[in-house]
PDB file of N, CA and C in Angstrom:
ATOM      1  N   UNK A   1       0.843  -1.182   0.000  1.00  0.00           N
ATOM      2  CA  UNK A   1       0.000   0.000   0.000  1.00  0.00           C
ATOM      3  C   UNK A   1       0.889   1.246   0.000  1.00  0.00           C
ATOM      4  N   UNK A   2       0.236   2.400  -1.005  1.00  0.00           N
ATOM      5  CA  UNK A   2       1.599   3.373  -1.100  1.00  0.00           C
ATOM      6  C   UNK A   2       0.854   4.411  -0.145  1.00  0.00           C
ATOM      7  N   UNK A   3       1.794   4.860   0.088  1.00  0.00           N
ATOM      8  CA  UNK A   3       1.003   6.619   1.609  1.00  0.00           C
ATOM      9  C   UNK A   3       1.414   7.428   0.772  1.00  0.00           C
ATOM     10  N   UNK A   4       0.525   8.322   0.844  1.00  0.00           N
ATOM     11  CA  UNK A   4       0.206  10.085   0.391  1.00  0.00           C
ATOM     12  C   UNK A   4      -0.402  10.236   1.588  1.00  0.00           C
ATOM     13  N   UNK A   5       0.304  11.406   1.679  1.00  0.00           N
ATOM     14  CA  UNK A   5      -0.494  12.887   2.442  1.00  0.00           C
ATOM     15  C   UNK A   5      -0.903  13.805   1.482  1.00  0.00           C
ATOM     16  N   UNK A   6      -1.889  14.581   1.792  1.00  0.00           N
ATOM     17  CA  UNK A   6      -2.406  15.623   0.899  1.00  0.00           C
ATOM     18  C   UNK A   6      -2.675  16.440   2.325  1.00  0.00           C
ATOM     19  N   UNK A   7      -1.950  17.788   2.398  1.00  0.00           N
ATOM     20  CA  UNK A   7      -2.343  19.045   3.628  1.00  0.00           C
ATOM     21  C   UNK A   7      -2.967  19.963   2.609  1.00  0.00           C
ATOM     22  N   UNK A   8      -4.479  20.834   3.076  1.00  0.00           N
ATOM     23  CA  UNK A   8      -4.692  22.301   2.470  1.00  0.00           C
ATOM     24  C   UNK A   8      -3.880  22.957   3.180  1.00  0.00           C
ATOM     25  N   UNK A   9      -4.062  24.208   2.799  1.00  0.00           N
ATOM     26  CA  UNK A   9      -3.707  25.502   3.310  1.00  0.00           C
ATOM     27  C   UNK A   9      -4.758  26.236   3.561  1.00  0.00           C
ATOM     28  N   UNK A  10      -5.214  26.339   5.142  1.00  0.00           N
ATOM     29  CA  UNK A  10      -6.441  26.826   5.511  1.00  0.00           C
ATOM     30  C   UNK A  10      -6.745  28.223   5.411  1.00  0.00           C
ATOM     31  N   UNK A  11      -5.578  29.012   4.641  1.00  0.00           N
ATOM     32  CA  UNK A  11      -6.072  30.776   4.500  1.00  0.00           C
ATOM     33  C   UNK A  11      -5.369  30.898   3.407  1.00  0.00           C
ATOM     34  N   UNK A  12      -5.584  31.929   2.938  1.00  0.00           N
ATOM     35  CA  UNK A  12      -5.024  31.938   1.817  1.00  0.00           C
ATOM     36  C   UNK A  12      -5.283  31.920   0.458  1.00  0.00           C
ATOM     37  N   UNK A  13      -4.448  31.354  -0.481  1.00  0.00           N
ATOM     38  CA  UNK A  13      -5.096  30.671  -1.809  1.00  0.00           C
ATOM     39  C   UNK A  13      -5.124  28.904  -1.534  1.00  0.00           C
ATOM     40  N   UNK A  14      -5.352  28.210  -2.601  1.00  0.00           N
ATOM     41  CA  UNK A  14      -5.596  27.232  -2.483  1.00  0.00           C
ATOM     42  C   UNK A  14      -4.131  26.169  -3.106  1.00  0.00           C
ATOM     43  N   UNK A  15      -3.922  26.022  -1.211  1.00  0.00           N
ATOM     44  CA  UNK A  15      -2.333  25.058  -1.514  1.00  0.00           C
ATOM     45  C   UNK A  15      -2.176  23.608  -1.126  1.00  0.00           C
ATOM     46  N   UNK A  16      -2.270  22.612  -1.923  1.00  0.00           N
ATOM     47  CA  UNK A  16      -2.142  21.466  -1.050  1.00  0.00           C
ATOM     48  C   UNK A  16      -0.493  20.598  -1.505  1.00  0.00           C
ATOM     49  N   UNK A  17      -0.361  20.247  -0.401  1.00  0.00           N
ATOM     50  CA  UNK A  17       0.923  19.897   0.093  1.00  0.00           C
ATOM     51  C   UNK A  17       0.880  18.593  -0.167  1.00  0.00           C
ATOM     52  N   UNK A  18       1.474  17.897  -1.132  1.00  0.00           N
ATOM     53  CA  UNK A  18       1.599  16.854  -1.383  1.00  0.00           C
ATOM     54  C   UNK A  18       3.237  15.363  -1.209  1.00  0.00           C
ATOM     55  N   UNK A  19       2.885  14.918   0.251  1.00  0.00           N
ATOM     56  CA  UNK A  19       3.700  14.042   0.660  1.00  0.00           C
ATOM     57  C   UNK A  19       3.716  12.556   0.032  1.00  0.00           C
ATOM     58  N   UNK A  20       5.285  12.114  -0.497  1.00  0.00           N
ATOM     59  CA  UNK A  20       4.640  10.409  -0.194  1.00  0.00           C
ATOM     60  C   UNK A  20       4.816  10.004  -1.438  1.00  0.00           C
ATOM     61  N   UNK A  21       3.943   8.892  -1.935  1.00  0.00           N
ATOM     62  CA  UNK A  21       4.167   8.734  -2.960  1.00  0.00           C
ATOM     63  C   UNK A  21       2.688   8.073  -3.571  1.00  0.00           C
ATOM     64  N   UNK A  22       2.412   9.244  -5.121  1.00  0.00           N
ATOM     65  CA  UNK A  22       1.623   9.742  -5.575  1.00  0.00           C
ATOM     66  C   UNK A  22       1.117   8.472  -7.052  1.00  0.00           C
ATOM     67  N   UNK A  23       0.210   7.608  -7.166  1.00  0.00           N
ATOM     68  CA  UNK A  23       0.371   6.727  -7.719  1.00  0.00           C
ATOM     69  C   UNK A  23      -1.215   6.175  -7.912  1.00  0.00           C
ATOM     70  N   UNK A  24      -1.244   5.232  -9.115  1.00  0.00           N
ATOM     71  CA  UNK A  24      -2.321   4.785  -9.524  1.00  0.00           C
ATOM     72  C   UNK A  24      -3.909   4.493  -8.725  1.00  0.00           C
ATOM     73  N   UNK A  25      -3.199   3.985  -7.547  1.00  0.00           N
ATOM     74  CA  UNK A  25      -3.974   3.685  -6.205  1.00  0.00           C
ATOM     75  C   UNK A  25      -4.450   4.629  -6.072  1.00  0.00           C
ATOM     76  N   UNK A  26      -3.665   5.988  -5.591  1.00  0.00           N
ATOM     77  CA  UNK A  26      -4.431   7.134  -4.813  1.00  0.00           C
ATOM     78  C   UNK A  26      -4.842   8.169  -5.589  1.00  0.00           C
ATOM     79  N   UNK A  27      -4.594   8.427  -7.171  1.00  0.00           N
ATOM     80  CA  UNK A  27      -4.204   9.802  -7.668  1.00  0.00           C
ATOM     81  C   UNK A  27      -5.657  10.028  -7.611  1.00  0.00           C
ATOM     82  N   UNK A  28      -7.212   9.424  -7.859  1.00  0.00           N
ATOM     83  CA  UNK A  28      -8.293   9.712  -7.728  1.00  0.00           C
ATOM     84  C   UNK A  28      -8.674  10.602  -6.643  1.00  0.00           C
ATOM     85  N   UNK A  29      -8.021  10.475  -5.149  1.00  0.00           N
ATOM     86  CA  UNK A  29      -8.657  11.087  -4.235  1.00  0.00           C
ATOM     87  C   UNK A  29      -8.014  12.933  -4.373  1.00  0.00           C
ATOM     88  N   UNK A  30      -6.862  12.531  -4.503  1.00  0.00           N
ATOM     89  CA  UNK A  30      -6.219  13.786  -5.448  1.00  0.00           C
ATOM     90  C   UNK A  30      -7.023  14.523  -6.418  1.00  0.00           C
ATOM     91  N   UNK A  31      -7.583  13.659  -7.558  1.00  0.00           N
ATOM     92  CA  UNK A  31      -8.645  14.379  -7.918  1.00  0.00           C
ATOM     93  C   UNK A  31      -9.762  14.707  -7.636  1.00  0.00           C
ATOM     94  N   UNK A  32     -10.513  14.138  -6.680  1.00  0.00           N
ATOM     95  CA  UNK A  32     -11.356  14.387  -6.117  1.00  0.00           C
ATOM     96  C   UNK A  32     -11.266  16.034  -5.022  1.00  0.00           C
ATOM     97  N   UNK A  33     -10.123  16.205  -4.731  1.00  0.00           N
ATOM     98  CA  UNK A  33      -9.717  17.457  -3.622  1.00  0.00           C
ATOM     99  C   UNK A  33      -9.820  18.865  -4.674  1.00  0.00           C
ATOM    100  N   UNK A  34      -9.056  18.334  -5.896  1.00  0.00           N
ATOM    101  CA  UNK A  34      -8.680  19.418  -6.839  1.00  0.00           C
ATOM    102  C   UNK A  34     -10.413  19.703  -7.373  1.00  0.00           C
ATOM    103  N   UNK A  35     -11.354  18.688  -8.057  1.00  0.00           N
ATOM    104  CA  UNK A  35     -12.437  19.143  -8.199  1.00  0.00           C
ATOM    105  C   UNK A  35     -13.506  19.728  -7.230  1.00  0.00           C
ATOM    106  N   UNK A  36     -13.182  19.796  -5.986  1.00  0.00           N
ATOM    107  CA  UNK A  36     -13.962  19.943  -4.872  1.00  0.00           C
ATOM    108  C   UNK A  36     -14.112  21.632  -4.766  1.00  0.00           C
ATOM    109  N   UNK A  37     -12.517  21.706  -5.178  1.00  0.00           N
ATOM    110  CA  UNK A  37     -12.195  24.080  -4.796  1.00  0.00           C
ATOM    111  C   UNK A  37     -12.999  24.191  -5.819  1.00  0.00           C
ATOM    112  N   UNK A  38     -13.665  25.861  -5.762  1.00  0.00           N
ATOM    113  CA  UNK A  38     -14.587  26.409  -6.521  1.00  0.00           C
ATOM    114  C   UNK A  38     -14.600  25.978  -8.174  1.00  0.00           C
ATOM    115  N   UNK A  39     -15.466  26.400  -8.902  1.00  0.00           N
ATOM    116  CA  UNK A  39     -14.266  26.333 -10.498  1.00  0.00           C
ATOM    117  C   UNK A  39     -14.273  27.935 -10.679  1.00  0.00           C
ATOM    118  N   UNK A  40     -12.930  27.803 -11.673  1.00  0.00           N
ATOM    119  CA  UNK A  40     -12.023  28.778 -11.701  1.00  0.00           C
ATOM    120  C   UNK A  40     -11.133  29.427 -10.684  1.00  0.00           C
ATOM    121  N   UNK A  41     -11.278  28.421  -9.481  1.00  0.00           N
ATOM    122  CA  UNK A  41      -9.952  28.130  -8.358  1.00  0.00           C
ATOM    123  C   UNK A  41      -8.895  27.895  -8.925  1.00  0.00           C
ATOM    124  N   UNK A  42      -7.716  27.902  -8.757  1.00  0.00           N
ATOM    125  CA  UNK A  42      -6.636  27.336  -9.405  1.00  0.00           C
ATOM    126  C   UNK A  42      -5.577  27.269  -8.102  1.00  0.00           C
ATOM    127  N   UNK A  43      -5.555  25.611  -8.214  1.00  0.00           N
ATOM    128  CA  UNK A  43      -5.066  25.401  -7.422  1.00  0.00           C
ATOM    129  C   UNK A  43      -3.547  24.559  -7.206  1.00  0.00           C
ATOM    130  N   UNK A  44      -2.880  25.342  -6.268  1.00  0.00           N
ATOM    131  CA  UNK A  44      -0.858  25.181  -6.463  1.00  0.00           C
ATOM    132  C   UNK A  44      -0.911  23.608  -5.604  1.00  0.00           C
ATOM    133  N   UNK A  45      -0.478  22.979  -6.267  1.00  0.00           N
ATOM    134  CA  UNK A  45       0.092  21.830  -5.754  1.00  0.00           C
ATOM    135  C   UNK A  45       1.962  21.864  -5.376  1.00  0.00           C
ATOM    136  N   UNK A  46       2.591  21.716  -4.313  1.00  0.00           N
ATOM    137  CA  UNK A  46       3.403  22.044  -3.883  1.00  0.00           C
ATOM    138  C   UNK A  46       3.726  20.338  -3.681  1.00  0.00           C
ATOM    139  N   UNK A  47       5.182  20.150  -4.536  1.00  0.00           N
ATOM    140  CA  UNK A  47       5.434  19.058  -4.534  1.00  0.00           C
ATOM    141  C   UNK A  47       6.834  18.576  -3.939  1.00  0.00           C
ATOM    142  N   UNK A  48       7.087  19.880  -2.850  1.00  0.00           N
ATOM    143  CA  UNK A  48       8.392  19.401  -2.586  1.00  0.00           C
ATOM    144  C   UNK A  48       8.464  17.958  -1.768  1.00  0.00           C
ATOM    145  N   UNK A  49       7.966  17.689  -0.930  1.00  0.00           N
ATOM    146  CA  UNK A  49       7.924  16.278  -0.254  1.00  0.00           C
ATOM    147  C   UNK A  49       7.185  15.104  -1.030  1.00  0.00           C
ATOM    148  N   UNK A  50       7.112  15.360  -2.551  1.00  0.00           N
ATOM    149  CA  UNK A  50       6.418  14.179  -3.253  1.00  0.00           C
ATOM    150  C   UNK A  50       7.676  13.412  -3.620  1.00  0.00           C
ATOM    151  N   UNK A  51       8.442  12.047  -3.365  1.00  0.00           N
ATOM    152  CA  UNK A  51       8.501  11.174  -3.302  1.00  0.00           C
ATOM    153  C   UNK A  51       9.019  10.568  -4.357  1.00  0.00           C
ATOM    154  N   UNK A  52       7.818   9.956  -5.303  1.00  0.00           N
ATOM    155  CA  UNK A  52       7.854   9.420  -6.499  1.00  0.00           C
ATOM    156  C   UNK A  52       6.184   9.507  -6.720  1.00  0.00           C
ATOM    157  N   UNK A  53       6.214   9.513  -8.035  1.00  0.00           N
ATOM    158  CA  UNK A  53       4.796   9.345  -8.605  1.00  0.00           C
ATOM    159  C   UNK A  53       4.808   8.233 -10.302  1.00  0.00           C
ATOM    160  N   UNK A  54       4.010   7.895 -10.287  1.00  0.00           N
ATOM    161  CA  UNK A  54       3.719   6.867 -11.567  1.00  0.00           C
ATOM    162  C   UNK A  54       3.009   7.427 -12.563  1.00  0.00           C
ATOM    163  N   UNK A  55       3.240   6.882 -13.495  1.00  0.00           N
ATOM    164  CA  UNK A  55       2.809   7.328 -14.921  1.00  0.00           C
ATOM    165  C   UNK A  55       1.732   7.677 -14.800  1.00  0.00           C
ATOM    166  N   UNK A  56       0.587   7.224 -14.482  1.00  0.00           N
ATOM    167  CA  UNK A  56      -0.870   8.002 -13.882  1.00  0.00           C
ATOM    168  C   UNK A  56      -1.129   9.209 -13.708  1.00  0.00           C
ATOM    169  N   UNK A  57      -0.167   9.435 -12.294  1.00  0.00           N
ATOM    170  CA  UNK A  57      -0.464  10.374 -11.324  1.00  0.00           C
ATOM    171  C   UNK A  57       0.577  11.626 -12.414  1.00  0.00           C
ATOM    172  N   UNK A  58       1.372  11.352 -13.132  1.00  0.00           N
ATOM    173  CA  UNK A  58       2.345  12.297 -13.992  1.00  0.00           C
ATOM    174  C   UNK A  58       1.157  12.829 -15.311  1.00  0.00           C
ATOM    175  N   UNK A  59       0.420  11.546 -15.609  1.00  0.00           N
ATOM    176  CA  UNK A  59      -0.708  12.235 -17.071  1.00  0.00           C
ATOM    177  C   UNK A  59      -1.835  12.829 -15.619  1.00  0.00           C
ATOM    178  N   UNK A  60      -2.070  13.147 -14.536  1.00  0.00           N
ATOM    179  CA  UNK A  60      -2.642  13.732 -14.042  1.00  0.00           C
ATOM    180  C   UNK A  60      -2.255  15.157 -13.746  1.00  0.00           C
ATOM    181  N   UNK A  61      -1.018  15.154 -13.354  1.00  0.00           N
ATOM    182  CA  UNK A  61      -0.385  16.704 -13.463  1.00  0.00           C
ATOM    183  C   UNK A  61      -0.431  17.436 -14.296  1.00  0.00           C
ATOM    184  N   UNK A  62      -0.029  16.492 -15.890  1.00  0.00           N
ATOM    185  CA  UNK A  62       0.254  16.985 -17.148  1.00  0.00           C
ATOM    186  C   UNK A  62      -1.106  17.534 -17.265  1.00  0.00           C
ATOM    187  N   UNK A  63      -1.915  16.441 -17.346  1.00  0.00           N
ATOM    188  CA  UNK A  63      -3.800  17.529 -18.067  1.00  0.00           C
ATOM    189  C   UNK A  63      -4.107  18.540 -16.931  1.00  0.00           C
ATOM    190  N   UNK A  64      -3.939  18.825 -15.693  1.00  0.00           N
ATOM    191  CA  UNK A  64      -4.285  19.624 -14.488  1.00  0.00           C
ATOM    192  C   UNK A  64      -3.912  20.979 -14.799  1.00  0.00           C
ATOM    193  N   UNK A  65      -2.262  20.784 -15.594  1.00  0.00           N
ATOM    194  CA  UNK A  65      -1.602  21.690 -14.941  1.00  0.00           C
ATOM    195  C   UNK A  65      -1.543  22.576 -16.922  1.00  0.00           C
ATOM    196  N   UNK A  66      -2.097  21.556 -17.462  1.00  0.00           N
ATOM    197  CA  UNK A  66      -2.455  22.124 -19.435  1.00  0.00           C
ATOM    198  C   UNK A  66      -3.352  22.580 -19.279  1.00  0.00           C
ATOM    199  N   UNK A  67      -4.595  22.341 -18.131  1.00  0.00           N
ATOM    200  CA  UNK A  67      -6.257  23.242 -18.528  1.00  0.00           C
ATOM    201  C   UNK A  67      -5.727  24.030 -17.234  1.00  0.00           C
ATOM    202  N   UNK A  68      -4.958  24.726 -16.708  1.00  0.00           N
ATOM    203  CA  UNK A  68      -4.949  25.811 -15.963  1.00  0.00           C
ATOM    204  C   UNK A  68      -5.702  25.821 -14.569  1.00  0.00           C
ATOM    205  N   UNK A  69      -5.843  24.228 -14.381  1.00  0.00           N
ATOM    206  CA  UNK A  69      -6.438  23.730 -12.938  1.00  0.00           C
ATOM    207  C   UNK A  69      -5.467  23.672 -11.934  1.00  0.00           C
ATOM    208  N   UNK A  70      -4.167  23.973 -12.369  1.00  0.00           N
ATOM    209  CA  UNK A  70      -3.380  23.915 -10.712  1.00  0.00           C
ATOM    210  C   UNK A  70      -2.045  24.243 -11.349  1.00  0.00           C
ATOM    211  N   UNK A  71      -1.396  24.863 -10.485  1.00  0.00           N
ATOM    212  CA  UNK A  71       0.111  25.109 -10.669  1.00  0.00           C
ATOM    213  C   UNK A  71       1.425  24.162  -9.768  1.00  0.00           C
ATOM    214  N   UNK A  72       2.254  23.833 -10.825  1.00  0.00           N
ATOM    215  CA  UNK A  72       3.045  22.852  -9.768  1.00  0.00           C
ATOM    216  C   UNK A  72       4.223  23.277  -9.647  1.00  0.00           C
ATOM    217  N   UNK A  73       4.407  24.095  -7.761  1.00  0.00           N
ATOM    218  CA  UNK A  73       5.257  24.275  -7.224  1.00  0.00           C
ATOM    219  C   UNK A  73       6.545  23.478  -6.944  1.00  0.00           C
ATOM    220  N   UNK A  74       7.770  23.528  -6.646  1.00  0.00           N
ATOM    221  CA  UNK A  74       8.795  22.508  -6.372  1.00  0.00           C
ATOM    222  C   UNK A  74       8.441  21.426  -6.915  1.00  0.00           C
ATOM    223  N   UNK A  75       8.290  21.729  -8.123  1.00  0.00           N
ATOM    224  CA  UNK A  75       8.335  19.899  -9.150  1.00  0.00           C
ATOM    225  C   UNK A  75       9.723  19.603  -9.158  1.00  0.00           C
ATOM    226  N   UNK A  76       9.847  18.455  -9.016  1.00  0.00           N
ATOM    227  CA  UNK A  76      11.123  17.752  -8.946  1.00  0.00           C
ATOM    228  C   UNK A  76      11.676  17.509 -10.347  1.00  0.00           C
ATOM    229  N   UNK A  77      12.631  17.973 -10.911  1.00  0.00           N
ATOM    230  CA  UNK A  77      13.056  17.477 -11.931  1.00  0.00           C
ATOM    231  C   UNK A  77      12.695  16.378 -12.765  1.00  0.00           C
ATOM    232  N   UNK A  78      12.764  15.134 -12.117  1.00  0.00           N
ATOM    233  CA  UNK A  78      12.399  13.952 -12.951  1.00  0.00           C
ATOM    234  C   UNK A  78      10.472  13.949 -13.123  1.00  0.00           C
ATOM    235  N   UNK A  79       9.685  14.846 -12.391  1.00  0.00           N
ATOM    236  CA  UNK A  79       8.231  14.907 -12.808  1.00  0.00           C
ATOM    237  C   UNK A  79       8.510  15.399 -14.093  1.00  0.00           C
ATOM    238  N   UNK A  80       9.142  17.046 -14.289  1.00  0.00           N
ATOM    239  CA  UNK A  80       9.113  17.448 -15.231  1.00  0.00           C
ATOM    240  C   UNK A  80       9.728  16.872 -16.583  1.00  0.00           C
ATOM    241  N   UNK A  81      10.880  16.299 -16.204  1.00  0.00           N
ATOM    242  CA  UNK A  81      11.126  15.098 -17.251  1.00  0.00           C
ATOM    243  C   UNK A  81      10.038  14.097 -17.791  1.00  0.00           C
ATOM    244  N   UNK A  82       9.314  13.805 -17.072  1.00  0.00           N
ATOM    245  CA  UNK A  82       8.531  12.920 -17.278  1.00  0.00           C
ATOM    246  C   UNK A  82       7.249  13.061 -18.130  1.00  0.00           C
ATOM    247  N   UNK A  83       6.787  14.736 -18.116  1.00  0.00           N
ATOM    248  CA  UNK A  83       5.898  15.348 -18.199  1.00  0.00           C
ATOM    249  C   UNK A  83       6.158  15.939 -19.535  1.00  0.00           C
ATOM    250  N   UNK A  84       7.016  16.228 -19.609  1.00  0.00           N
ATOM    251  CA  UNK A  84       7.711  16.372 -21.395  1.00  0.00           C
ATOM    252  C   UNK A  84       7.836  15.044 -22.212  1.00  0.00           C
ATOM    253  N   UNK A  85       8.071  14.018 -21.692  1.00  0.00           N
ATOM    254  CA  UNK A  85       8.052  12.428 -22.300  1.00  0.00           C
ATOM    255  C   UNK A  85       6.470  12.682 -22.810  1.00  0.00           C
ATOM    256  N   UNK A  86       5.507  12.833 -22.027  1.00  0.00           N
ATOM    257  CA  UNK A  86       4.284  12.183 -21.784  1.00  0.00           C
ATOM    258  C   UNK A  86       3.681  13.385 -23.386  1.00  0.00           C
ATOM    259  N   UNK A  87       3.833  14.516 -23.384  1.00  0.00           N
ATOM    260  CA  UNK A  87       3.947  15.739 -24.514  1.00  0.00           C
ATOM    261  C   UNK A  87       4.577  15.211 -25.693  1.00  0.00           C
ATOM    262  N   UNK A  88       5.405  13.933 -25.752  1.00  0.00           N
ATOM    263  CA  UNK A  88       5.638  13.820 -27.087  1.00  0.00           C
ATOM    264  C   UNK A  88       5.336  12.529 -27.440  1.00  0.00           C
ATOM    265  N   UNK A  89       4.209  11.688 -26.441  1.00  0.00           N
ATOM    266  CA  UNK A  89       4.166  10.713 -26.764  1.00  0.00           C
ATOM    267  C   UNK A  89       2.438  11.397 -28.318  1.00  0.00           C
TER     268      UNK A  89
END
């Protein structure tokens, strides 16, 4: 079983803190948080304590973060690697 944390940010704009590791299993409840903020919320996903994530949870960033549904803070290099793979498939 893989662990994620997901923290909001209770003032503010809309920040969730994403611990752990981010993957086929969980990326739904992830989406479920992101569709929950208003629409036309846009919401920062802050990925410094993310871990590893799987091809899933990476075509989840990629479409999130292409329709202007969330911005991704401290992406780790190899997401963004990954996320350019996924753009030329």
């Amino acid at each position: 079983m893989a662990l994620l944390k997901i923290h909001r940010a209770m003032d503010g704009p809309v920040v969730f803190t994403i611990s752990g590791y981010l993957n086929t299993e969980n990326v739904g409840e992830l989406c479920q948080l992101i569709d929950a903020e208003p629409r036309g919320a846009v919401v920062t996903l802050d990925l410094t304590d993310l871990i590893l994530a799987d091809r899933e949870a990476v075509r989840l960033l990629r479409d999130r973060e292409r329709d202007a549904r969330v911005v991704l803070h401290n992406c780790p290099a190899y997401i963004r690697a990954l996320i350019a793979a996924e753009e030329r498939l």
